[in-house]
Protein backbone atom coordinates (compact mmCIF):
# COMPACT_ATOMS: atom_id res chain seq x y z
CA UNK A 1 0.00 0.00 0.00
CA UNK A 2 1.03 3.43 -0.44
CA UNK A 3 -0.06 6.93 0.49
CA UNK A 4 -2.57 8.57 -1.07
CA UNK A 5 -2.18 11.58 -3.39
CA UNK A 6 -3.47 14.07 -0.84
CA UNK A 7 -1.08 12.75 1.85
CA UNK A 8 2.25 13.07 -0.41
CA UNK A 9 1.65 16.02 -1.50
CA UNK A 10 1.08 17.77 2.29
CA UNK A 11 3.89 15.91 3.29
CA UNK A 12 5.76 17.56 0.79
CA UNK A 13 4.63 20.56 2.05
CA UNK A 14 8.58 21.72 2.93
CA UNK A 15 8.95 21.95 -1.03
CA UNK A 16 6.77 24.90 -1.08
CA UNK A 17 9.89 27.21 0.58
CA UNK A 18 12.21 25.87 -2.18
CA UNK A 19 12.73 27.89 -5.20
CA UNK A 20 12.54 25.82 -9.06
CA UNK A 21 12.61 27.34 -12.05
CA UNK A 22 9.62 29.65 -12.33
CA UNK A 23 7.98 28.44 -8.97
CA UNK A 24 8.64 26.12 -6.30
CA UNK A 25 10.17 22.44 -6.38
CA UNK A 26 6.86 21.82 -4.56
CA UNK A 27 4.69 23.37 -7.52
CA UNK A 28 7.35 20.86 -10.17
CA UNK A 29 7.26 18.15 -8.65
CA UNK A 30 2.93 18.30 -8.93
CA UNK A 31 2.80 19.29 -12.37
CA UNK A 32 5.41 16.57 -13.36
CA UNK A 33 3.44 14.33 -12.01
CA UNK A 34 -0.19 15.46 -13.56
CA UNK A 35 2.03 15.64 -16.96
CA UNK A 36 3.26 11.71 -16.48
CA UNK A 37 -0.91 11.45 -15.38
CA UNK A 38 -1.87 12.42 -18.55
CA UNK A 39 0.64 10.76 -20.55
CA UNK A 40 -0.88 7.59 -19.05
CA UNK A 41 2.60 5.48 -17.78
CA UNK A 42 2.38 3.52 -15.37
CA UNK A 43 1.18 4.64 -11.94
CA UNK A 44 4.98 4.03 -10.27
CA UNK A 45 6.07 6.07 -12.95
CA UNK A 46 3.76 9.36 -12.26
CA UNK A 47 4.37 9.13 -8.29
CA UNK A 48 8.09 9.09 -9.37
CA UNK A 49 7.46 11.90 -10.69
CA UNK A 50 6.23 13.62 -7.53
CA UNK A 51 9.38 12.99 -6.08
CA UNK A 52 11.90 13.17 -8.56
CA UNK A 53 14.20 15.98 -7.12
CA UNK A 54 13.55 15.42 -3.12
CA UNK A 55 17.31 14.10 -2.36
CA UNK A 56 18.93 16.58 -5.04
CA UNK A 57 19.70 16.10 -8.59
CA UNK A 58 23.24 16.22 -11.08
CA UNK A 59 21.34 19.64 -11.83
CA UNK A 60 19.32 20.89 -9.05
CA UNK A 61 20.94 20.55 -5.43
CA UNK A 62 18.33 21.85 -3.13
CA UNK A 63 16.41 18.79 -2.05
CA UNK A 64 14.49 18.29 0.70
CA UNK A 65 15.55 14.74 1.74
CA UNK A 66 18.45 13.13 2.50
CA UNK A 67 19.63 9.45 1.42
CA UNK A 68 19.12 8.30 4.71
CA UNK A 69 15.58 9.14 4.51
CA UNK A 70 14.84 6.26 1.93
CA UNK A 71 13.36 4.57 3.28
CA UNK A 72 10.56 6.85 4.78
CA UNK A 73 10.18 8.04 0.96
CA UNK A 74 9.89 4.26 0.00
CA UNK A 75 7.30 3.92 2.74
CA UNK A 76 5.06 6.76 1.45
CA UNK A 77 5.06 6.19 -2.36
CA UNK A 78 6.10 2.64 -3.07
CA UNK A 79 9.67 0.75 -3.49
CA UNK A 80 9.60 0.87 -7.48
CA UNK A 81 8.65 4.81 -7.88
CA UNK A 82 10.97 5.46 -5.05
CA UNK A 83 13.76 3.40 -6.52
CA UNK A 84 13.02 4.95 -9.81
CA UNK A 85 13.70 8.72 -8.11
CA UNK A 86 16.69 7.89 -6.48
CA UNK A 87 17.89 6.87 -9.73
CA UNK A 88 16.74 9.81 -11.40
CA UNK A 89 18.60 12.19 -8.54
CA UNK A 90 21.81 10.05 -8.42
CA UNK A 91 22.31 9.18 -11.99
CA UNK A 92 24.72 10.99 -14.47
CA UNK A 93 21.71 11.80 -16.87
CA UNK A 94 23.53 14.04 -19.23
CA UNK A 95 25.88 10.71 -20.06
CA UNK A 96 23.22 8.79 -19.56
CA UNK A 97 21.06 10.18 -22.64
CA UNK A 98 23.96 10.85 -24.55
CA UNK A 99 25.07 7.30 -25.01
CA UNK A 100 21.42 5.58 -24.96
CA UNK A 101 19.39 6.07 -28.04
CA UNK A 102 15.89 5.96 -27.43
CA UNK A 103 15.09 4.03 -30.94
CA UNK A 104 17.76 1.04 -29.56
CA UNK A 105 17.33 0.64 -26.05
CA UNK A 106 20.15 -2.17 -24.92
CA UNK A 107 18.17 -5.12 -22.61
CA UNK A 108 21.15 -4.09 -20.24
CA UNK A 109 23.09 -0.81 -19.20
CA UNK A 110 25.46 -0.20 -16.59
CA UNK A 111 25.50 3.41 -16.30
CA UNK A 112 27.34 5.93 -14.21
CA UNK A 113 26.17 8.23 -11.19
CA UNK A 114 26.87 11.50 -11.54
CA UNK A 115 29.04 11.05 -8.33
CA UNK A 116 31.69 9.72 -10.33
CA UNK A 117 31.21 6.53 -7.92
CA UNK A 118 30.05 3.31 -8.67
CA UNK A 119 27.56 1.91 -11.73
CA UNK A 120 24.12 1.43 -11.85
CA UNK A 121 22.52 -1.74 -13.50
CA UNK A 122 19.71 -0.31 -15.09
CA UNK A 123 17.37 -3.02 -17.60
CA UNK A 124 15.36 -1.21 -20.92
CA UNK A 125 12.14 -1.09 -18.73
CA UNK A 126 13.56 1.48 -16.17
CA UNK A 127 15.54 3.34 -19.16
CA UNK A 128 12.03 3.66 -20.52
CA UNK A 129 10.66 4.64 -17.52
CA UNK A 130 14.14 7.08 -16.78
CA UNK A 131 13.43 8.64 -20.35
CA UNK A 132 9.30 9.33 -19.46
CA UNK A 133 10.73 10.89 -16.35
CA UNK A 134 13.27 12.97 -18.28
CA UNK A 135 11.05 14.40 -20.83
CA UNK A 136 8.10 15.39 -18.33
CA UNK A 137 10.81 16.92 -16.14
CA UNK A 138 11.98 19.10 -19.04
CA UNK A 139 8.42 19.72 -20.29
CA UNK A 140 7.32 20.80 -17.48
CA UNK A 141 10.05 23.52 -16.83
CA UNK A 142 10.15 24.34 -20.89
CA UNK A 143 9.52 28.24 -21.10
CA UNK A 144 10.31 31.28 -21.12
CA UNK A 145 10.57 33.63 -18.12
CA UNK A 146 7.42 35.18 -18.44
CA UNK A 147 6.10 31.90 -19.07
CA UNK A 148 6.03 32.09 -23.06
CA UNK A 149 6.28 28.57 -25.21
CA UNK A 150 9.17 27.45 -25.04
CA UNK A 151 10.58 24.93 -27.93
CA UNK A 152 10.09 21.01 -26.28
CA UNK A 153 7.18 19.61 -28.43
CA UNK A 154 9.70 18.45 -31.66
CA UNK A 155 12.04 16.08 -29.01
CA UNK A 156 8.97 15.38 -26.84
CA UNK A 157 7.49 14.05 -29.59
CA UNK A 158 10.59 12.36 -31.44
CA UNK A 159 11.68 10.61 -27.91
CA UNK A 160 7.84 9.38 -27.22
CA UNK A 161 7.03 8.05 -30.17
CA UNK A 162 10.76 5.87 -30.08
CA UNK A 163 10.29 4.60 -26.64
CA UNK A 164 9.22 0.48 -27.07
CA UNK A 165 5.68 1.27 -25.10
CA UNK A 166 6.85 4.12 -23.81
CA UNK A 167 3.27 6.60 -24.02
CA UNK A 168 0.62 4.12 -25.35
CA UNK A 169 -2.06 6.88 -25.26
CA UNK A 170 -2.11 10.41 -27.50
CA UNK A 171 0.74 11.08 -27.92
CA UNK A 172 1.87 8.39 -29.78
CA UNK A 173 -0.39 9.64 -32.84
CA UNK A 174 0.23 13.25 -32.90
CA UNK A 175 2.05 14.12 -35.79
CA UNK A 176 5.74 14.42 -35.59
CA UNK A 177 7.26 18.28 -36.40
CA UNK A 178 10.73 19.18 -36.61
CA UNK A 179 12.80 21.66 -34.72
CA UNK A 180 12.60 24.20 -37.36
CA UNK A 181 8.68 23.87 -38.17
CA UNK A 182 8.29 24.34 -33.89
CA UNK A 183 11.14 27.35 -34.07
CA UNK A 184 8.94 28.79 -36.80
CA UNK A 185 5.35 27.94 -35.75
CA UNK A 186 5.84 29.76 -32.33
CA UNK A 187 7.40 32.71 -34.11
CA UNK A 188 4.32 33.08 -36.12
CA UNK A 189 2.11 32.96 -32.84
CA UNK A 190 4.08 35.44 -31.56
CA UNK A 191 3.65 37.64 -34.45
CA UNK A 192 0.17 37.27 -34.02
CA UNK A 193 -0.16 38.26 -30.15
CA UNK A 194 1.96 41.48 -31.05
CA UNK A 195 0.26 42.45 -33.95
CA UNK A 196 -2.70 43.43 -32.37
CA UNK A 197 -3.86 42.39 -36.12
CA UNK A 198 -7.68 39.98 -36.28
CA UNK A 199 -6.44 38.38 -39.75
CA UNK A 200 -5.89 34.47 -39.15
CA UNK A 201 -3.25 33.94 -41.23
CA UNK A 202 -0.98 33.84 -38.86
CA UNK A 203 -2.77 31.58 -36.65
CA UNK A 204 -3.00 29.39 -39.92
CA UNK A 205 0.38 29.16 -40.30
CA UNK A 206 1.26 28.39 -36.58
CA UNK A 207 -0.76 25.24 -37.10
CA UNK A 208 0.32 24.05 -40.11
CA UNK A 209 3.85 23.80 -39.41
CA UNK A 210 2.74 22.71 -35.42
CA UNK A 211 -0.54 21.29 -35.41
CA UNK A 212 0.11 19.67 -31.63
CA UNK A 213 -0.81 23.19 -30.21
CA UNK A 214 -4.01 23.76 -28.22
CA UNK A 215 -3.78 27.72 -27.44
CA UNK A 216 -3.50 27.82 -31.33
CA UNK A 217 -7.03 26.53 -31.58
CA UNK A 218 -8.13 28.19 -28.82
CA UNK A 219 -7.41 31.45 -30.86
CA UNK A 220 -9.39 30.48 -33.24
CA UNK A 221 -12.36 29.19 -31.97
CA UNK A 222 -12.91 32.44 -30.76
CA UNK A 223 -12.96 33.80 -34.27
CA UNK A 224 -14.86 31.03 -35.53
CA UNK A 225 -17.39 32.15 -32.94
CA UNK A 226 -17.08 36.02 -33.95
CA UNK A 227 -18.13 35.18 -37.00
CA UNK A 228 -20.70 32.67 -36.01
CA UNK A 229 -19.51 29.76 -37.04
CA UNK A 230 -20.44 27.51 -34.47
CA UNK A 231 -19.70 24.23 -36.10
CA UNK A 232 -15.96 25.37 -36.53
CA UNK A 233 -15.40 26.88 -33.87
CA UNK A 234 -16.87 24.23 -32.14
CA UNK A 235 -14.02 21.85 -33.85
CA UNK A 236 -11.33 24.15 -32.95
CA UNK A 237 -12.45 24.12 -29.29
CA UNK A 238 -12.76 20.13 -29.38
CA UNK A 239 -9.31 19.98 -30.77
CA UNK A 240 -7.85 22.63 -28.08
CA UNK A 241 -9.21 20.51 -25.12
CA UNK A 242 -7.89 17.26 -26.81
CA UNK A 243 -4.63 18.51 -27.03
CA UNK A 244 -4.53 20.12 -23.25
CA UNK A 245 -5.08 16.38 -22.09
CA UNK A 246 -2.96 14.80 -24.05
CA UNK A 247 -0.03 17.40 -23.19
CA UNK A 248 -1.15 17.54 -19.57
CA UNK A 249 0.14 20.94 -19.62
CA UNK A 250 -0.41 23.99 -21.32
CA UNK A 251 2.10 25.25 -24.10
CA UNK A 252 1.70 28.95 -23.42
CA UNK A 253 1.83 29.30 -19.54
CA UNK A 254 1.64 33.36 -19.11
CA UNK A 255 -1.76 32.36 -17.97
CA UNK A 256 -1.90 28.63 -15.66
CA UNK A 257 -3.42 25.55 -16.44
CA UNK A 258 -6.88 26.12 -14.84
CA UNK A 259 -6.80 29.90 -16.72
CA UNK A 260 -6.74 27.86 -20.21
CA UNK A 261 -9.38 25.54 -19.38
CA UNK A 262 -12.01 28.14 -18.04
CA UNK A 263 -11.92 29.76 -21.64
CA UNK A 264 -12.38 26.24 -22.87
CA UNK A 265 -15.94 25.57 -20.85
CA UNK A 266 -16.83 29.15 -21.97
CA UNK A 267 -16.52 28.56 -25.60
CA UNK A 268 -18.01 25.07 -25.19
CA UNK A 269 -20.72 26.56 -23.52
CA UNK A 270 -21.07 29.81 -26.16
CA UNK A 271 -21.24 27.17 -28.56
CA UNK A 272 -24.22 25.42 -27.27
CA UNK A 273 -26.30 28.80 -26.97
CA UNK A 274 -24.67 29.96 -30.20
CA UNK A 275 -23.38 33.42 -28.87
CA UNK A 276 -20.32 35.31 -29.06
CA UNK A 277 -18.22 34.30 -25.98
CA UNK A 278 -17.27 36.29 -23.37
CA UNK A 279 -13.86 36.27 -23.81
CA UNK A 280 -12.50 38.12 -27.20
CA UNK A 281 -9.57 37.58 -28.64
CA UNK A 282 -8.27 41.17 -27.62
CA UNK A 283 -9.34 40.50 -23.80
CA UNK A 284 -7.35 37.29 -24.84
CA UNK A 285 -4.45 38.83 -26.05
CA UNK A 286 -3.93 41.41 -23.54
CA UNK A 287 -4.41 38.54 -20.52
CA UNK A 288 -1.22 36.94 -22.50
CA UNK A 289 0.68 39.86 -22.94
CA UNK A 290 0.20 41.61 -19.24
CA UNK A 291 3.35 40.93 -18.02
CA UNK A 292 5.69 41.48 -20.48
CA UNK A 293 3.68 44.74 -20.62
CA UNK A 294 4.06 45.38 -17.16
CA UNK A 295 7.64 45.01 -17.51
């Protein structure tokens, strides 16, 4: 048996006074874990992933547990996602992924910790498992200071899709893109958000070169709905929502998570009266582009 959801997290609660990237480690370490939720691995696997940084990392040294605390960790989430943590923490990752190619997988690895001490026997399932870990982790942390997209969906994608049963849900059939396509899709999104300009071509182009994008659609449902066309922008909302869940995480976070899915029940639900929506792409806009205005 392990704890419950509730119970890790509040006895995590010392996380909360540690600063992560953007946030907290407390704050990563939950959305890492609702990102390996939705990506539907195995359940070890996600509550790995609310713990992946507690005893300190190759790349992050503030944890919030020592080594000899094992086996209270191993108590509270399991023996396999613990095990799978420590490994994560103590691991040298960066040789690690280097040398292992996602496509080829060896049956057997003895790989270094990033202690310089010692090797770790690690078999293809917990590489798998390592490399689901790895690319929520980076995911999750993958934007820009003010919270802008960052570029993660092309090797997301390209990693997933590799792993021998690595995601089997979503995002196994979203379309691959390639660096430059992301690179040039966001740019065009961007253009859009600054231009202040209503045209759609823009948006058009975003999701042609990156159609794995939810805020894209989101965009323009809302002109679909402008122009009162309910049965498109009805698709476009659809296809936003679908893509939230199979992310598990927004793409543009200058607004959160819940922000993104409140202006997805309002369009669902201007669609089913067939009214404009209360939220314009202007009022939009100007929610994305606060802070870097404020700045």
């Amino acid at each position: 048996m392990v704890a419950s959801l509730g119970i890790i997290k509040a006895w995590l609660s010392s996380a909360k006074d540690v600063p992560h990237s953007r946030s907290t480690l407390f704050e990563h370490l939950v959305a890492t874990h609702s990102i390996l939720s939705a990506w539907n691995v195995s359940p070890y696997v996600s509550r790995a992933g609310l713990i992946h940084s507690v005893y300190s990392t190759q790349f992050f040294f503030d944890g919030i547990f020592t080594l000899d605390q094992r086996p209270q960790v191993r108590t509270m989430v399991g023996k396999k996602a613990e095990a799978l943590a420590y490994q994560f923490c103590t691991l040298d990752r960066h040789t690690l992924w280097g040398e292992v190619k996602v496509s080829s997988i060896p049956s057997l690895l003895h790989a270094k910790a990033h202690s310089g001490v010692g090797l770790v026997r690690l078999d293809r399932s917990t590489i798998v498992s390592l490399a689901q870990l790895e690319c929520a982790n980076e995911v999750e942390q993958a934007c820009g200071d003010n919270g802008s997209p960052g570029h993660w969906m092309s090797w997301t994608l390209a990693t997933i899709q590799a792993l021998p049963g690595g995601v089997p849900l979503k995002l196994k059939t979203l379309p691959a893109i390639t660096e430059k396509d992301e690179a040039s899709a966001r740019e065009a999104y961007e253009k859009y958000l600054y231009s202040g300009c209503v045209d759609q071509s823009l948006l058009i182009e975003s999701v042609s070169l990156n159609p794995n994008v939810p805020e894209v659609y989101t965009f323009l449902a809302i002109t679909a709905l402008d122009q009162r066309q309910f049965e498109l922008a009805h698709k476009h909302n659809r296809k936003a929502l679908e893509l939230r869940k199979a992310w598990g995480c927004s793409w543009d976070r200058r607004i959160q998570d819940k922000d993104w899915a409140d202006i997805t029940s309002q369009l669902a639900a201007a669609v089913a009266a067939q009214n404009r929506p209360a939220i314009s792409v202007s009022s939009l806009r100007a929610r994305l582009l606060k802070e870097v205005e404020i700045q």
